[in-house]
C-alpha atoms as a PDB file:
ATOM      1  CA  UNK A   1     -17.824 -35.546 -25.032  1.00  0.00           C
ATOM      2  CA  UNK A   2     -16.161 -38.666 -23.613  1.00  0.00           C
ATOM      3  CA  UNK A   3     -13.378 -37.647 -20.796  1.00  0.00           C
ATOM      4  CA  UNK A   4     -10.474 -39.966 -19.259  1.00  0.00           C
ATOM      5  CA  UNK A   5      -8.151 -39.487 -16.585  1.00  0.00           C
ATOM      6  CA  UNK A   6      -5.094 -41.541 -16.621  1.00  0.00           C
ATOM      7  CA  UNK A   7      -3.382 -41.617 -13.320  1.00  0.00           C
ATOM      8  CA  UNK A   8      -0.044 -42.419 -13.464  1.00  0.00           C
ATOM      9  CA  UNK A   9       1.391 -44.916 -10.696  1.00  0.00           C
ATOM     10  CA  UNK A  10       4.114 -42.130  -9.497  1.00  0.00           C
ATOM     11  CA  UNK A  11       0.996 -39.623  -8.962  1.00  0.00           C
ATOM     12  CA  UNK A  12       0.677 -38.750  -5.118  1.00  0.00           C
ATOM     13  CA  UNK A  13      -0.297 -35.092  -4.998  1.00  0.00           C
ATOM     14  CA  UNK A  14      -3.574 -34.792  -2.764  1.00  0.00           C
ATOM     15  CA  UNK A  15      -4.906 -31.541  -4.521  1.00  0.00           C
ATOM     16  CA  UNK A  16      -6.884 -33.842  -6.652  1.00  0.00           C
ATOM     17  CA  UNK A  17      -9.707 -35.546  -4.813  1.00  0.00           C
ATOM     18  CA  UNK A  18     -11.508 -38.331  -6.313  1.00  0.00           C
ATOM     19  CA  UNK A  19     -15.153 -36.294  -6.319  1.00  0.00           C
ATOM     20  CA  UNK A  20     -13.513 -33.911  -8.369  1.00  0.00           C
ATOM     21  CA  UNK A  21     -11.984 -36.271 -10.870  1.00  0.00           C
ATOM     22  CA  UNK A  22     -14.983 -38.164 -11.495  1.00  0.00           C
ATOM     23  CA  UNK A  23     -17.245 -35.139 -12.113  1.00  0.00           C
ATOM     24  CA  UNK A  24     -15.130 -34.474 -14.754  1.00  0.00           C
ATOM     25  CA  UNK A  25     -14.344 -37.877 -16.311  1.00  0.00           C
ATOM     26  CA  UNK A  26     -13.822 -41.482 -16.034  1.00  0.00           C
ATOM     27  CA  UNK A  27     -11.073 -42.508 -14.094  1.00  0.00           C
ATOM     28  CA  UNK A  28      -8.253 -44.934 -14.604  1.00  0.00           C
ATOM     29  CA  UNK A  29      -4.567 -46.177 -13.121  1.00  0.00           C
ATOM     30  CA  UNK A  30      -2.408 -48.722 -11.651  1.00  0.00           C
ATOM     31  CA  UNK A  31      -3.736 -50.514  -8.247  1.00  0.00           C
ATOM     32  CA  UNK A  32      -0.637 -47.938  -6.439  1.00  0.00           C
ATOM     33  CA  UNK A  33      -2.985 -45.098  -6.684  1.00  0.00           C
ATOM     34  CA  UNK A  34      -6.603 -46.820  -6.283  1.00  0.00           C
ATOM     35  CA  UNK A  35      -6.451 -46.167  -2.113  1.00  0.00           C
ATOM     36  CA  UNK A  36      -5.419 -42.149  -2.313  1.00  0.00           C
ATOM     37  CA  UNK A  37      -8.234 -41.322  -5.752  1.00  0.00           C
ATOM     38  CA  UNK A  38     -10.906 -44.155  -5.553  1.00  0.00           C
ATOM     39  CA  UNK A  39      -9.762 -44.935  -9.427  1.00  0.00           C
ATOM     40  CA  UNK A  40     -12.510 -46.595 -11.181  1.00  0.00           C
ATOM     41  CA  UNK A  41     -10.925 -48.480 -13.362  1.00  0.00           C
ATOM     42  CA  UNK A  42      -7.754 -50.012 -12.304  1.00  0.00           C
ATOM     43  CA  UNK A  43      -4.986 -52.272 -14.135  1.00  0.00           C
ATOM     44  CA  UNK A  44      -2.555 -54.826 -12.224  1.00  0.00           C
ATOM     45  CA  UNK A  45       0.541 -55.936 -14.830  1.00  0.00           C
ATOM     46  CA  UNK A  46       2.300 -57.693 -11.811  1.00  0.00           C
ATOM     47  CA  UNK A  47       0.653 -61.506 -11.224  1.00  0.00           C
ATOM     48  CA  UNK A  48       1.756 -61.816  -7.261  1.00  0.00           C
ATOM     49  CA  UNK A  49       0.393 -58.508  -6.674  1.00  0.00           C
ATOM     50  CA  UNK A  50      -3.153 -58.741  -8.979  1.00  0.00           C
ATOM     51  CA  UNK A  51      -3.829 -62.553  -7.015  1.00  0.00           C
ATOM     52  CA  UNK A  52      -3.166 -60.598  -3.678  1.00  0.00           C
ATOM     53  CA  UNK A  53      -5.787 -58.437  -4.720  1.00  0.00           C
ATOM     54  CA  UNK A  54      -8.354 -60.937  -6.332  1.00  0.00           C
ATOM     55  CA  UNK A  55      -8.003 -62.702  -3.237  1.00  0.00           C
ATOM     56  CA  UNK A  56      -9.047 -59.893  -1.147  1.00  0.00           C
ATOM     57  CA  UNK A  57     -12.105 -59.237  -3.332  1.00  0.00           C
ATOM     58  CA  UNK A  58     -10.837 -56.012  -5.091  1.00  0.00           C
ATOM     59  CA  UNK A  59     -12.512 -56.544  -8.051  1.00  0.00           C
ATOM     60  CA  UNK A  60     -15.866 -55.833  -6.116  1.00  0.00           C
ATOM     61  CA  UNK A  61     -15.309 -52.357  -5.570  1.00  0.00           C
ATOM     62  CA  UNK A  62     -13.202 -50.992  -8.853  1.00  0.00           C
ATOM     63  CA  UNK A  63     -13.429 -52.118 -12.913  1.00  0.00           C
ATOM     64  CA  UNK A  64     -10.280 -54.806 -12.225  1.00  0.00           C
ATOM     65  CA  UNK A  65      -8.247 -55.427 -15.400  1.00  0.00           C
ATOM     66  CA  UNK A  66      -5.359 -57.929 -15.183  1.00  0.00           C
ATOM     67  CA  UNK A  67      -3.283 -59.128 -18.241  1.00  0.00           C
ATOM     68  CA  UNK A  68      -4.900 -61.524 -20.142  1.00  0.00           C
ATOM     69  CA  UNK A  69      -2.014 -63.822 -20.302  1.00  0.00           C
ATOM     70  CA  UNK A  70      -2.415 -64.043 -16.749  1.00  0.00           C
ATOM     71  CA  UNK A  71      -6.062 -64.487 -16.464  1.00  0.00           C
ATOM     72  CA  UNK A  72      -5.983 -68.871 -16.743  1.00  0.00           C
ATOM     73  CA  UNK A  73      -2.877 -68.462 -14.201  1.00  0.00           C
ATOM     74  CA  UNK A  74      -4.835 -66.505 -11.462  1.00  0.00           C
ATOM     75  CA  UNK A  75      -7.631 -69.129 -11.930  1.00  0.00           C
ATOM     76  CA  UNK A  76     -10.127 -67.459 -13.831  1.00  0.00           C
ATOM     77  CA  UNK A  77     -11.424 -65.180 -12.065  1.00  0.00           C
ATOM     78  CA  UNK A  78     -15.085 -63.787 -12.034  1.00  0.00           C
ATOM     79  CA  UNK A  79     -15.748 -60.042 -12.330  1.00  0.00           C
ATOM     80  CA  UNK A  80     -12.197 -59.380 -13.383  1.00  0.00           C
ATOM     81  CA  UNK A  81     -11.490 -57.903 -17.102  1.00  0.00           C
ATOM     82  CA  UNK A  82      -8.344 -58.428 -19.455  1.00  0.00           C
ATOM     83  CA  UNK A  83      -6.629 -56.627 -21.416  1.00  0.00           C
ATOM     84  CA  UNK A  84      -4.129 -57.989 -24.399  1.00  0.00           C
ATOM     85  CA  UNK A  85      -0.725 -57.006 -25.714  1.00  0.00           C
ATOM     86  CA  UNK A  86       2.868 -57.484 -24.621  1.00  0.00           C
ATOM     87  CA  UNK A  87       5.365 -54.905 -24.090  1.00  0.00           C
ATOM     88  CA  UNK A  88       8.439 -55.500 -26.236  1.00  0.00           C
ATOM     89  CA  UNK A  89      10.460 -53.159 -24.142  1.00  0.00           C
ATOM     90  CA  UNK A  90      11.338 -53.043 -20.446  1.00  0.00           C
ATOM     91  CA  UNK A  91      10.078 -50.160 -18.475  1.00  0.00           C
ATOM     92  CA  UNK A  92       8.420 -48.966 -14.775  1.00  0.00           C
ATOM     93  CA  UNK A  93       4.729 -48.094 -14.584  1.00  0.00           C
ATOM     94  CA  UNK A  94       3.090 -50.368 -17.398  1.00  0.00           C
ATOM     95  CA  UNK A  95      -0.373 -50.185 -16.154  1.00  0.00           C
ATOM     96  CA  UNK A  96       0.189 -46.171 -17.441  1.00  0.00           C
ATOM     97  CA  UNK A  97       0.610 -47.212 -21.046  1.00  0.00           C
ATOM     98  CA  UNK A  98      -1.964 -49.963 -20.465  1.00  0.00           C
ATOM     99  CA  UNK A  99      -4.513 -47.395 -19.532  1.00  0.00           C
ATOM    100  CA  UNK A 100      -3.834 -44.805 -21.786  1.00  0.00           C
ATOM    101  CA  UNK A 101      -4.238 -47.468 -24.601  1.00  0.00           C
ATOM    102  CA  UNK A 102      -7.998 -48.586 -22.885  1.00  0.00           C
ATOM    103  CA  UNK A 103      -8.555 -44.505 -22.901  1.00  0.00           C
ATOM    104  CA  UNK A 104      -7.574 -43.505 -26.162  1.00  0.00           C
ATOM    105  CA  UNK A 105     -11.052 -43.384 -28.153  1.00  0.00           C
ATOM    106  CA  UNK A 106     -12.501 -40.671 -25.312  1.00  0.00           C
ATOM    107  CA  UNK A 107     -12.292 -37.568 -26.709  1.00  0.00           C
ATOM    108  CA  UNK A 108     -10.502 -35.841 -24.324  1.00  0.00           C
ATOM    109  CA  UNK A 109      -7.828 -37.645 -21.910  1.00  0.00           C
ATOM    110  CA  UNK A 110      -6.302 -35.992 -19.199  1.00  0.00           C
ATOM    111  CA  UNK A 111      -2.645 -37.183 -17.847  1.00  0.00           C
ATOM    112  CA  UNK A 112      -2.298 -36.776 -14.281  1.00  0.00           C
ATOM    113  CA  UNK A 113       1.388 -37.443 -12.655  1.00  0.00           C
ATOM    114  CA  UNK A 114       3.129 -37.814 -16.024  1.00  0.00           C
ATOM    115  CA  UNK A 115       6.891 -37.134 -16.186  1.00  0.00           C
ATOM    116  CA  UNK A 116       7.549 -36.825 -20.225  1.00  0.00           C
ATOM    117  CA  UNK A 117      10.254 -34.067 -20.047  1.00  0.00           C
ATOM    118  CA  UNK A 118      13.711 -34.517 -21.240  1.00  0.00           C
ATOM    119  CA  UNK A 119      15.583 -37.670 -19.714  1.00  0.00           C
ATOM    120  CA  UNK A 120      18.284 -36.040 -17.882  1.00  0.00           C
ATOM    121  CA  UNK A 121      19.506 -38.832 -15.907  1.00  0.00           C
ATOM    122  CA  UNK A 122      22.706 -40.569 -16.063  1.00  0.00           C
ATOM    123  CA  UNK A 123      22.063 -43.712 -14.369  1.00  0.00           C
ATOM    124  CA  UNK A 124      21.950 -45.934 -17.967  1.00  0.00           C
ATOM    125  CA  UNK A 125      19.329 -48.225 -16.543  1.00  0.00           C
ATOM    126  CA  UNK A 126      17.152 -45.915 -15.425  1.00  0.00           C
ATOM    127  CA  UNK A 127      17.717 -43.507 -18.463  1.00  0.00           C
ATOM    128  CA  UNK A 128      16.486 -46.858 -20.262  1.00  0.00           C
ATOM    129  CA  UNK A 129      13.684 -47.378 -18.382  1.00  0.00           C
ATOM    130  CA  UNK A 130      12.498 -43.671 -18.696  1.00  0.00           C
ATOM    131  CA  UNK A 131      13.426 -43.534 -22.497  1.00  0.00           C
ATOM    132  CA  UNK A 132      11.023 -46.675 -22.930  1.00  0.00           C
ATOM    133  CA  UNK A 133       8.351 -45.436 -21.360  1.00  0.00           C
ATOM    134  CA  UNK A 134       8.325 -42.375 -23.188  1.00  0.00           C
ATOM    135  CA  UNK A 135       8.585 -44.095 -26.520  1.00  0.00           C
ATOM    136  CA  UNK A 136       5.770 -45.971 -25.585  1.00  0.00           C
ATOM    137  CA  UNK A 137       3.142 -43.234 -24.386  1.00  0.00           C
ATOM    138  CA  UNK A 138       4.540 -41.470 -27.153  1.00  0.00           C
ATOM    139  CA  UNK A 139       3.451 -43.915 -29.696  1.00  0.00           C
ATOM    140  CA  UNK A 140      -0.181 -43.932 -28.269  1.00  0.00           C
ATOM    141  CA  UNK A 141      -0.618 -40.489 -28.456  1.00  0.00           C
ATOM    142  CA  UNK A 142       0.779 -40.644 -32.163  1.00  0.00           C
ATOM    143  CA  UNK A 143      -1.304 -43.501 -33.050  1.00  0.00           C
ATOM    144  CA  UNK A 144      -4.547 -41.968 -31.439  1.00  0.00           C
ATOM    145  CA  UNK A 145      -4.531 -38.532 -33.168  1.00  0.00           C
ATOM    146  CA  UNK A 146      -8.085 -37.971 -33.129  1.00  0.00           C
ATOM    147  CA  UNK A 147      -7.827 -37.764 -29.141  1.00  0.00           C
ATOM    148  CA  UNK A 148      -6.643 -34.866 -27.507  1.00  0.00           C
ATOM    149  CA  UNK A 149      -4.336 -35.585 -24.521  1.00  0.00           C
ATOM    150  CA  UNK A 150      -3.566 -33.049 -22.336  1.00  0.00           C
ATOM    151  CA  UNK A 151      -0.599 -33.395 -19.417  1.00  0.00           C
ATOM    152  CA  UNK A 152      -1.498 -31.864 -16.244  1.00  0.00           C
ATOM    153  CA  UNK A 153       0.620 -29.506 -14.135  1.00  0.00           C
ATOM    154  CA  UNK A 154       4.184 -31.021 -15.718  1.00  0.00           C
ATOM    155  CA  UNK A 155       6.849 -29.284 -14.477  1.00  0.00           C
ATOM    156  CA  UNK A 156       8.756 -28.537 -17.630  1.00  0.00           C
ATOM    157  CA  UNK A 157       8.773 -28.355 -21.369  1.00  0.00           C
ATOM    158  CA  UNK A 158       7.921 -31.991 -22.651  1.00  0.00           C
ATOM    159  CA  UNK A 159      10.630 -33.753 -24.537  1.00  0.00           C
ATOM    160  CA  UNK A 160      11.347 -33.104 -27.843  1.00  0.00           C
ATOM    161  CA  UNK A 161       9.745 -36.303 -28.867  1.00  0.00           C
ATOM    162  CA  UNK A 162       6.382 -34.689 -28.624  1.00  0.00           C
ATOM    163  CA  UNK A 163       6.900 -31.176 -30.254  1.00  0.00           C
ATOM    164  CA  UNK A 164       5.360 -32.479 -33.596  1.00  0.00           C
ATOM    165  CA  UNK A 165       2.093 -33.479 -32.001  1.00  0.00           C
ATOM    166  CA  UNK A 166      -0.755 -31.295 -32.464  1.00  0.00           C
ATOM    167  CA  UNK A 167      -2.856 -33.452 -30.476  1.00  0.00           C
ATOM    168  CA  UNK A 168      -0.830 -33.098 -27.231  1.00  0.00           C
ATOM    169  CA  UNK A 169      -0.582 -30.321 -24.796  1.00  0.00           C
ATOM    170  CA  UNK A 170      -0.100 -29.191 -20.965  1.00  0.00           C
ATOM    171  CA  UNK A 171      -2.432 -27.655 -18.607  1.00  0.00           C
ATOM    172  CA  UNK A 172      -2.692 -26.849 -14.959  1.00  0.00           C
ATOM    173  CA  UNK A 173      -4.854 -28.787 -12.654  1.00  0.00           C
ATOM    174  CA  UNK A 174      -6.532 -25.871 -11.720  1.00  0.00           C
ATOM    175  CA  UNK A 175      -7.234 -24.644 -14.964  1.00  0.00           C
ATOM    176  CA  UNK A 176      -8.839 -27.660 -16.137  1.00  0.00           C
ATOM    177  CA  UNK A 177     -11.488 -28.246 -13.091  1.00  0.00           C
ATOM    178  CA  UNK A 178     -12.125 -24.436 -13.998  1.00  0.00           C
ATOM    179  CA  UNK A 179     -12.865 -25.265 -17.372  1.00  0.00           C
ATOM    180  CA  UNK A 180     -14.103 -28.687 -17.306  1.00  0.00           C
ATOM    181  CA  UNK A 181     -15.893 -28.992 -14.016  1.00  0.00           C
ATOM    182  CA  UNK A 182     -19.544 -27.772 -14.959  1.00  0.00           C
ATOM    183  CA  UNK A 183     -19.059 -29.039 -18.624  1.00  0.00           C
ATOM    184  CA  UNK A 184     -21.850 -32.065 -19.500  1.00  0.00           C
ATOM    185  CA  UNK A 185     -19.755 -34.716 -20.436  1.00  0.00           C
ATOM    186  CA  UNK A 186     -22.450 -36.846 -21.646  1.00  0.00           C
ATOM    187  CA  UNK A 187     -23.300 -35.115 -24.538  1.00  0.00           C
END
């Protein structure tokens, strides 16, 4: 069974420690969480911030992925990966969509830090932000329904946009390094 955490960039709970995460899957997020869980694999969607990090070698200790649009800008790098697309809407936290696209042939992915509850704010540019980004992890979990995706420890109900998905739940961290941590997730 093939197992992926998905960290999102707002994650910054230290219950989870990177040993335990990787005994249970691979690992994946945005560069803003790489220092507090060791991420494996991590994504950069912002060009300034992926040649600061190219420049300081990142790439040699973590899977690097940068846009591939950027790739020719930042000079080609060696050692770093791409990955393709565009997003047609504005929103915070790309490099969360980004890896739950890379993720979404495991079998089993596991959403760490995810806020996909009802949008309650009344700020209309953050309310658009938020509403974008939870189209958009909505429509990999609907186009990926052979994957199970499970939110961890979200503090409410998730929004309505998700009730139809039988492919979708929530579960406390706890409950999944009880039932996950001794599990052989190479077979």
């Amino acid at each position: 069974m093939q197992i992926s955490w998905v960290i999102s960039a707002e994650y910054k709970d230290d219950k989870a420690t990177p040993e335990q995460l990787k005994a249970i899957g691979n690992t994946w997020g945005s560069w803003k969480t790489w220092r507090l869980y060791n991420t494996a694999n991590v994504l950069c969607a912002n060009d300034e911030k992926a040649r600061e990090l190219i420049k300081r070698a990142f790439h040699g200790v973590c899977n690097f992925y940068i846009p591939q649009q950027s790739y020719a800008a930042l000079g080609r790098p060696s050692g770093v990966n791409v990955f393709d697309g565009k997003f047609p809407t504005e929103f915070d936290n790309q490099e969360d969509i980004v890896a739950m696209h890379l993720v979404s042939k495991s079998d089993l992915v596991l959403l760490l830090g995810f806020d996909l509850q009802e949008i309650t704010d009344t700020d209309p540019t953050v309310k658009h932000l938020k509403k974008n980004y939870q189209a958009a992890a909505c429509g990999v979990i609907k186009n990926n329904a052979d994957t199970t995706w499970v939110v961890i420890d979200h503090p409410t109900d998730l929004d309505k946009s998700f009730a139809n998905m039988e492919n979708i739940s929530c579960d406390t961290y706890e409950n999944v390094l009880q039932l996950l941590g001794n599990l052989d997730t190479d077979t």
